[in-house]
Protein backbone atom coordinates (compact mmCIF):
# COMPACT_ATOMS: atom_id res chain seq x y z
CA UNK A 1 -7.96 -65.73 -1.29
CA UNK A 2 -11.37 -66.17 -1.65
CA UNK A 3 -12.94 -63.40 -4.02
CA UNK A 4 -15.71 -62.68 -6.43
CA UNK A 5 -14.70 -60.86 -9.46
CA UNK A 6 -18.13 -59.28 -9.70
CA UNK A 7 -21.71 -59.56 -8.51
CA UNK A 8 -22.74 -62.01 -11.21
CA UNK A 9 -20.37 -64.32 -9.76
CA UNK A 10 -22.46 -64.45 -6.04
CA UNK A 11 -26.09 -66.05 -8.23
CA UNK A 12 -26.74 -69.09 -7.37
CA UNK A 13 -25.84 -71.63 -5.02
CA UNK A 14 -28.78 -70.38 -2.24
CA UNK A 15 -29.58 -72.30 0.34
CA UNK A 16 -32.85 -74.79 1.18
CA UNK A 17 -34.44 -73.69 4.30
CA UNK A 18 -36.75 -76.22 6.31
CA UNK A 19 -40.19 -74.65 6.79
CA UNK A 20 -41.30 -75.43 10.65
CA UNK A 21 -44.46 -73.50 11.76
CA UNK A 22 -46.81 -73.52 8.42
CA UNK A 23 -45.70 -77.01 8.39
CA UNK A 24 -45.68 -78.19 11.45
CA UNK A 25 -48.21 -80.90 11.09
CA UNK A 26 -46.98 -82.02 7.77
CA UNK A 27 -45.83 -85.49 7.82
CA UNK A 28 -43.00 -84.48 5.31
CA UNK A 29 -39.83 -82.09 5.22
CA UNK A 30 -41.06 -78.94 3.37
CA UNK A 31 -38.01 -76.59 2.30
CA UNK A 32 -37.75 -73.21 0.67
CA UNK A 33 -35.18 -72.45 -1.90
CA UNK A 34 -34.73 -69.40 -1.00
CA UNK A 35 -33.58 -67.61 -3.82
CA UNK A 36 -34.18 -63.72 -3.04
CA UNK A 37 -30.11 -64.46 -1.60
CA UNK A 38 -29.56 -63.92 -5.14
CA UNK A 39 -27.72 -60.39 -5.68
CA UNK A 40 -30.98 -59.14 -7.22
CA UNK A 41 -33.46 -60.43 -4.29
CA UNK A 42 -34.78 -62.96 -6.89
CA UNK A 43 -34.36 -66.15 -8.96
CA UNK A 44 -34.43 -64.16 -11.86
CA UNK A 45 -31.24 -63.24 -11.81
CA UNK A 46 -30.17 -66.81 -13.12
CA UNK A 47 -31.75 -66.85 -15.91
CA UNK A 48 -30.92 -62.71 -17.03
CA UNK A 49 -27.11 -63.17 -16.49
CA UNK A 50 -27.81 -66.65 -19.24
CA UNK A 51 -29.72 -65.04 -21.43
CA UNK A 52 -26.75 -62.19 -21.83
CA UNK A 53 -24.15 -64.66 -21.93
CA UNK A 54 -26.25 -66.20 -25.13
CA UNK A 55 -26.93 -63.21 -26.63
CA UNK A 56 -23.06 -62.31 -26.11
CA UNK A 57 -21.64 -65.47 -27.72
CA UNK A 58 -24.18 -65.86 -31.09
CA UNK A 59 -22.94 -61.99 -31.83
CA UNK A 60 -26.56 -60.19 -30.77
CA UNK A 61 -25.01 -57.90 -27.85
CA UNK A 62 -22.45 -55.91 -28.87
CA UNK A 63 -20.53 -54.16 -27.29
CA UNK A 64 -22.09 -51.08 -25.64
CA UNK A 65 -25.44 -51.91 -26.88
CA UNK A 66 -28.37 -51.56 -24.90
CA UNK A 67 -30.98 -54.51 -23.42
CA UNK A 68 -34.34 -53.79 -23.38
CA UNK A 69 -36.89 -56.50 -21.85
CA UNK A 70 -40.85 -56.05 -20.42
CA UNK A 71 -40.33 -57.22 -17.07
CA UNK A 72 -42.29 -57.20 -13.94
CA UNK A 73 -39.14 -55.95 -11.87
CA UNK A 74 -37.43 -59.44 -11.12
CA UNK A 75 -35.94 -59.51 -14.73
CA UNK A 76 -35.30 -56.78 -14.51
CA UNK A 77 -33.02 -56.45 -11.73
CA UNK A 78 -31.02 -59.35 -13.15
CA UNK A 79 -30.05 -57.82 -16.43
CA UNK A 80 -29.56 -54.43 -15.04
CA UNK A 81 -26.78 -55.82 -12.63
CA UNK A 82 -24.99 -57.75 -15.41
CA UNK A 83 -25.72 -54.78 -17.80
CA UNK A 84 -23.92 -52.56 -14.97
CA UNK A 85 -20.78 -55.30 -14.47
CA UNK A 86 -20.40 -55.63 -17.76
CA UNK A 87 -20.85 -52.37 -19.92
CA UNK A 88 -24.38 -52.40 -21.21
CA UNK A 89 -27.52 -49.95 -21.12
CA UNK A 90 -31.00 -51.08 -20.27
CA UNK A 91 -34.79 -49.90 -21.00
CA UNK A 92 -37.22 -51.53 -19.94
CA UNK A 93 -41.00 -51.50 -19.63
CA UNK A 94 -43.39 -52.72 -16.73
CA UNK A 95 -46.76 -52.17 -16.02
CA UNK A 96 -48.81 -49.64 -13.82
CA UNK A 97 -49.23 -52.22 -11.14
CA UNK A 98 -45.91 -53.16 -10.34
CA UNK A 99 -44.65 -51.50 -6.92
CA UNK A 100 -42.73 -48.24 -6.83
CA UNK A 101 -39.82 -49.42 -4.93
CA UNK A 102 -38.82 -52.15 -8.46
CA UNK A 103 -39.16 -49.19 -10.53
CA UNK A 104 -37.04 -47.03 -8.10
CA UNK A 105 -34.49 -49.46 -7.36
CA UNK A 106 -34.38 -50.48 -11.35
CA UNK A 107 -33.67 -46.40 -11.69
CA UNK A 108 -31.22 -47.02 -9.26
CA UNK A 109 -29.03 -49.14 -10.84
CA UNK A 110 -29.23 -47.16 -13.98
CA UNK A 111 -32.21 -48.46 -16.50
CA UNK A 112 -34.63 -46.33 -17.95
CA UNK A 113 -37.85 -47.45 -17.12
CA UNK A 114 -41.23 -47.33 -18.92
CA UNK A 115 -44.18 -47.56 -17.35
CA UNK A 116 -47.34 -49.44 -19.51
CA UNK A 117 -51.07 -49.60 -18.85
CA UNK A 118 -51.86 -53.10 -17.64
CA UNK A 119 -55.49 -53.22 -18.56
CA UNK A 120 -54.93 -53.67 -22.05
CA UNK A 121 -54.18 -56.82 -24.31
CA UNK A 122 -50.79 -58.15 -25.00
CA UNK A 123 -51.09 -57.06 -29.13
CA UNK A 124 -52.77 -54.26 -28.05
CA UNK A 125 -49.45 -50.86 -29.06
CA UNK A 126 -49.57 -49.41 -25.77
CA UNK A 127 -48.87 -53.03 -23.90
CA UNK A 128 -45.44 -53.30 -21.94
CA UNK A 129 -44.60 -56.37 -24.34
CA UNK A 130 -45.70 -54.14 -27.49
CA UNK A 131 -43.40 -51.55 -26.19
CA UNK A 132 -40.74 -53.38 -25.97
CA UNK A 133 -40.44 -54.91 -28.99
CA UNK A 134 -41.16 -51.63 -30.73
CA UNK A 135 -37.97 -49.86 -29.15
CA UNK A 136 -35.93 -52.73 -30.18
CA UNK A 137 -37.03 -52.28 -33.62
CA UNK A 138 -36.36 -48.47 -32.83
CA UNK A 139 -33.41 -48.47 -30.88
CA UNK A 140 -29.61 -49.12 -32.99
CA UNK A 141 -27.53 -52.08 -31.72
CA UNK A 142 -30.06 -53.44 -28.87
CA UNK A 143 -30.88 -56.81 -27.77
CA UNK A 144 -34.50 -57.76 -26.88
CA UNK A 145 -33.61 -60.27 -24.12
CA UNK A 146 -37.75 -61.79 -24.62
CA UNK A 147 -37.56 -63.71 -21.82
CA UNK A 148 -40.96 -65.31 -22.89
CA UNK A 149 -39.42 -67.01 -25.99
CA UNK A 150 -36.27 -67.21 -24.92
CA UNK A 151 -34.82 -70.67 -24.13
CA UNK A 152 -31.64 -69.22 -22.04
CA UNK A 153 -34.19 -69.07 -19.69
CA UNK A 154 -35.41 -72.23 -19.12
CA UNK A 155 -31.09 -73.38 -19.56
CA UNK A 156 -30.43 -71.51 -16.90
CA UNK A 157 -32.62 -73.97 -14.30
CA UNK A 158 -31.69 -76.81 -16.37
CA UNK A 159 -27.71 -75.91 -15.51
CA UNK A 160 -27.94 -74.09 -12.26
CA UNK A 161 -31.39 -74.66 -10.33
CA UNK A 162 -32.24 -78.34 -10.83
CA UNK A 163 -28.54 -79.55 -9.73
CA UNK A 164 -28.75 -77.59 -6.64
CA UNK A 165 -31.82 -78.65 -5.91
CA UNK A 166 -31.12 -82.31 -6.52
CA UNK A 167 -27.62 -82.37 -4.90
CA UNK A 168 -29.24 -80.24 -1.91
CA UNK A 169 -31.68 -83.12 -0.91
CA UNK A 170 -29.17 -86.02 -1.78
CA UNK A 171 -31.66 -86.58 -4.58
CA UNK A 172 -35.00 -87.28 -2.58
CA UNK A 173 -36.81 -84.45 -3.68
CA UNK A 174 -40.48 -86.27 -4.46
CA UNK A 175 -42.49 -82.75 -5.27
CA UNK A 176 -41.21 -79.33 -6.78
CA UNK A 177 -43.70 -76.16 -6.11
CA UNK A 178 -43.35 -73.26 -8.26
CA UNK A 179 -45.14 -70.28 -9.87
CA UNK A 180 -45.69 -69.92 -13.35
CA UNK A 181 -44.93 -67.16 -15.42
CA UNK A 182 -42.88 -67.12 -18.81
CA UNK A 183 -42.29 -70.81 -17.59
CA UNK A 184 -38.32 -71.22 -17.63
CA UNK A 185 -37.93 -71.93 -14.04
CA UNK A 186 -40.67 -74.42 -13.24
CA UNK A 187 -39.77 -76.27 -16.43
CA UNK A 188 -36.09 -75.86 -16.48
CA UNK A 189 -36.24 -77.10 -13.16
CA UNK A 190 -38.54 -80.02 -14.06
CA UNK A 191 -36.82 -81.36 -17.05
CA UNK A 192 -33.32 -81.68 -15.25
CA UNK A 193 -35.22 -83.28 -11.59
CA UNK A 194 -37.07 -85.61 -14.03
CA UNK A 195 -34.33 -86.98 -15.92
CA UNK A 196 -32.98 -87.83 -12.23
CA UNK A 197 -36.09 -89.01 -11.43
CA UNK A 198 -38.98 -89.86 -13.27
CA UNK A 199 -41.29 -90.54 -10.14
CA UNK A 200 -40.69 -86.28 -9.17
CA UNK A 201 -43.85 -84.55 -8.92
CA UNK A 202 -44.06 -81.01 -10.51
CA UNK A 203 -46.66 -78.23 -9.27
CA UNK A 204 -47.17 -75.04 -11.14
CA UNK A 205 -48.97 -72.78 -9.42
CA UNK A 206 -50.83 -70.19 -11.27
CA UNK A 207 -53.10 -66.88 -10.13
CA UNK A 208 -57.13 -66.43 -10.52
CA UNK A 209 -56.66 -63.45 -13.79
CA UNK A 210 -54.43 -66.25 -15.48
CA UNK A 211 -55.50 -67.95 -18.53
CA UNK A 212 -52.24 -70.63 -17.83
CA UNK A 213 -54.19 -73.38 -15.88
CA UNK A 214 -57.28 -73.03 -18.78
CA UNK A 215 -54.22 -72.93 -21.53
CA UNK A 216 -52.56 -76.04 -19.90
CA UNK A 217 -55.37 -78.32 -18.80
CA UNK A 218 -57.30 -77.74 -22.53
CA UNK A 219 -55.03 -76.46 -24.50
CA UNK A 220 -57.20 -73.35 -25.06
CA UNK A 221 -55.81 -70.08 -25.22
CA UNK A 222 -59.25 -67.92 -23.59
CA UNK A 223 -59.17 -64.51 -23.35
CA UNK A 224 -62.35 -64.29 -21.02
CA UNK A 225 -60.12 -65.93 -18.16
CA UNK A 226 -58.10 -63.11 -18.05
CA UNK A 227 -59.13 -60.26 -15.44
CA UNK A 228 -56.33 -57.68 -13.40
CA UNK A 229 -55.01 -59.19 -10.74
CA UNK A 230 -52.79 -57.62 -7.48
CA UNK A 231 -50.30 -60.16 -7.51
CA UNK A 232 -47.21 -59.33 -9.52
CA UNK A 233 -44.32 -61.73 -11.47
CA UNK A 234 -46.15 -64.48 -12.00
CA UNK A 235 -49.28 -65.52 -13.85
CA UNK A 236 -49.98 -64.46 -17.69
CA UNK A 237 -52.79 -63.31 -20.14
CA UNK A 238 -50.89 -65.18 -23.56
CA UNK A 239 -48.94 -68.45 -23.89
CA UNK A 240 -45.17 -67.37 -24.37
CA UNK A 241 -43.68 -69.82 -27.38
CA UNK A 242 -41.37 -71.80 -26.25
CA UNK A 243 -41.30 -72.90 -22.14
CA UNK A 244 -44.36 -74.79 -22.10
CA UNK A 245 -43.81 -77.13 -24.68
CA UNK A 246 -41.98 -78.92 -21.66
CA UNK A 247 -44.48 -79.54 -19.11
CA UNK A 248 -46.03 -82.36 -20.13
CA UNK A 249 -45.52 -83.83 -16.62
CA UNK A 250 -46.56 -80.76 -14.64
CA UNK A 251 -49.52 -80.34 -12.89
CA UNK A 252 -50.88 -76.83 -12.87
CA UNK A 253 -52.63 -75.55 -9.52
CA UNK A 254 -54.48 -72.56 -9.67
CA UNK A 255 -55.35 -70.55 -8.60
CA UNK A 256 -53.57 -68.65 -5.60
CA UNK A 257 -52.63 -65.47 -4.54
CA UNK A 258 -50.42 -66.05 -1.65
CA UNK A 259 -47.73 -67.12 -4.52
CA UNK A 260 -45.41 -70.25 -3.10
CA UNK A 261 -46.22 -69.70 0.77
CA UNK A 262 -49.52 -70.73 0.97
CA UNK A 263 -48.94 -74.19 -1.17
CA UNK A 264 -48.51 -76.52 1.46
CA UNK A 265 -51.56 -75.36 3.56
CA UNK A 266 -53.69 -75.33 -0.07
CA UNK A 267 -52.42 -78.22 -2.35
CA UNK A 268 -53.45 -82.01 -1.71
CA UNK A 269 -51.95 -83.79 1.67
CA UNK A 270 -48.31 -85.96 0.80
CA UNK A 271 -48.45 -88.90 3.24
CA UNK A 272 -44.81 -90.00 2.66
CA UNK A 273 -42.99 -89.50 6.02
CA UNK A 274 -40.00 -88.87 4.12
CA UNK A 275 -40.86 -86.34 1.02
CA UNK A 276 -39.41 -83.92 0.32
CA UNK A 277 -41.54 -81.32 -0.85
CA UNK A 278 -39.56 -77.87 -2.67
CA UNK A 279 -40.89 -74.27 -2.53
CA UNK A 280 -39.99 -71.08 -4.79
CA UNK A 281 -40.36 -67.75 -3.34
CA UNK A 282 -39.47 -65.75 -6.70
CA UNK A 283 -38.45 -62.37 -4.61
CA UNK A 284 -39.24 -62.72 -0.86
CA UNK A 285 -42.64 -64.35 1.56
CA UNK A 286 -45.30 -61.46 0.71
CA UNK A 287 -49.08 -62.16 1.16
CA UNK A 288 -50.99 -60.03 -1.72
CA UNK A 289 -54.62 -61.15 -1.21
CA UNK A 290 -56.49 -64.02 0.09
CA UNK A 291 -56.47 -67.68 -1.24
CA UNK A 292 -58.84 -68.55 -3.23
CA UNK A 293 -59.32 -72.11 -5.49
């Protein structure tokens, strides 16, 4: 019989789907990896079940402990399904300008759930990331998951997201397309599609309020490019540690606001009659302001 033990064991494996009407004149198959067929409506879930698994094996979730992890819903989700299969509590803090529905749903599954003042500077105490790390400083036997610094994120698109996509498109994927946020999926994804193929072109796509394309372009960290912006779960006002140190090869496009969708009507033409060109929606196709570059 085929089974599933749990709802962990039905991440992964989603499907490319050809794009026909936005890319109807494109002289190039466009696809969408469309991973919001993950359990938790989101390619997040990869990477939350990983970093759990991590934690689990070097000894740093216990048994009954409790996960706590600033997330913008998507993370979220993830951990609080695995925390629910496999015994675990969750807290975790988001910002004022995340939708009600993640919060509700994250209630739903059975996290506590903070809500932080956005407007306000990563150090600054009452920040969602401050939060967080103060609880688990707070809180006996938790596990800060810090999916910023945490290289179990970017493993999990090195092991799981780059094969699929590679094995999906008999390995003539020419250009990847994904937001940026903490940075484990566009460069977990890049560093396993390069090492198939050098040639692979990687686009990070970033949002006007970000200080990423500044950061990666001059390698200045500049606080006066940061501004609120509507879009949520991807773009950032600091440099997490680790993720970026691995895309050296990327290009970084901002700035949009239509997240992954409106890439192949925005970014430069590919002539190549046979590219193949990747897209990440990181929860589902949802417009949150216009384009602009």
């Amino acid at each position: 019989m085929e089974i599933k033990n749990n709802i962990l064991e039905t991440i992964g494996n989603t499907p490319l789907i050809k794009l026909n009407k936005i890319t109807k004149d494109f002289p190039c198959i466009v696809a969408a990896k469309v991973d919001y067929f993950n359990p938790g409506n989101s390619i997040k879930d990869r990477m939350a079940v990983k970093m759990i698994e991590v934690a689990e094996k070097e000894g740093k979730l216990k048994p009954g402990g409790t996960i706590i992890e600033c997330t913008s819903g998507n993370t979220g989700m993830g951990l609080a399904l695995a925390a629910v299969v496999k015994g675990y509590k969750c807290i975790f803090t988001t910002t004022d300008k995340q939708s009600k529905e993640k919060m509700d749903i994250l209630k739903a599954v059975g996290a506590e759930v903070i809500v932080c003042p956005t407007n306000v500077e990563p150090e600054d105490p009452r920040s969602y990331y401050s939060v967080a790390r103060r609880l688990a400083k707070e809180i006996p036997n938790s596990f800060h998951s810090n999916q910023y610094d945490n290289l179990a994120n970017r493993l999990a698109h090195y092991e799981t997201t780059g094969p699929e996509i590679w094995n999906q498109t008999d390995g003539k994927i020419t250009h990847l397309v994904c937001t940026a946020g903490t940075g484990g999926t566009v460069t977990g994804t890049a560093m396993f599609l390069k090492e198939r193929n050098p040639n692979i072109q990687i686009w990070a796509i970033d949002v006007y309020g970000s200080l990423l394309t500044k950061y990666f372009r001059t390698g200045e960290v500049d606080m006066n490019e940061v501004h609120p912006y509507i879009s949520e779960g991807f773009g950032e006002d600091f440099v997490s540690n680790e993720p970026y140190t691995s895309m050296a090869h990327t290009c970084m496009l901002g700035f949009f606001s239509f997240k992954n969708m409106a890439v192949p009507v925005t970014v430069p033409p590919v002539p190549a009659v046979q590219t193949r060109c990747v897209i990440f929606p990181s929860v589902w196709f949802h417009i949150s302001g216009p384009v602009v570059s």
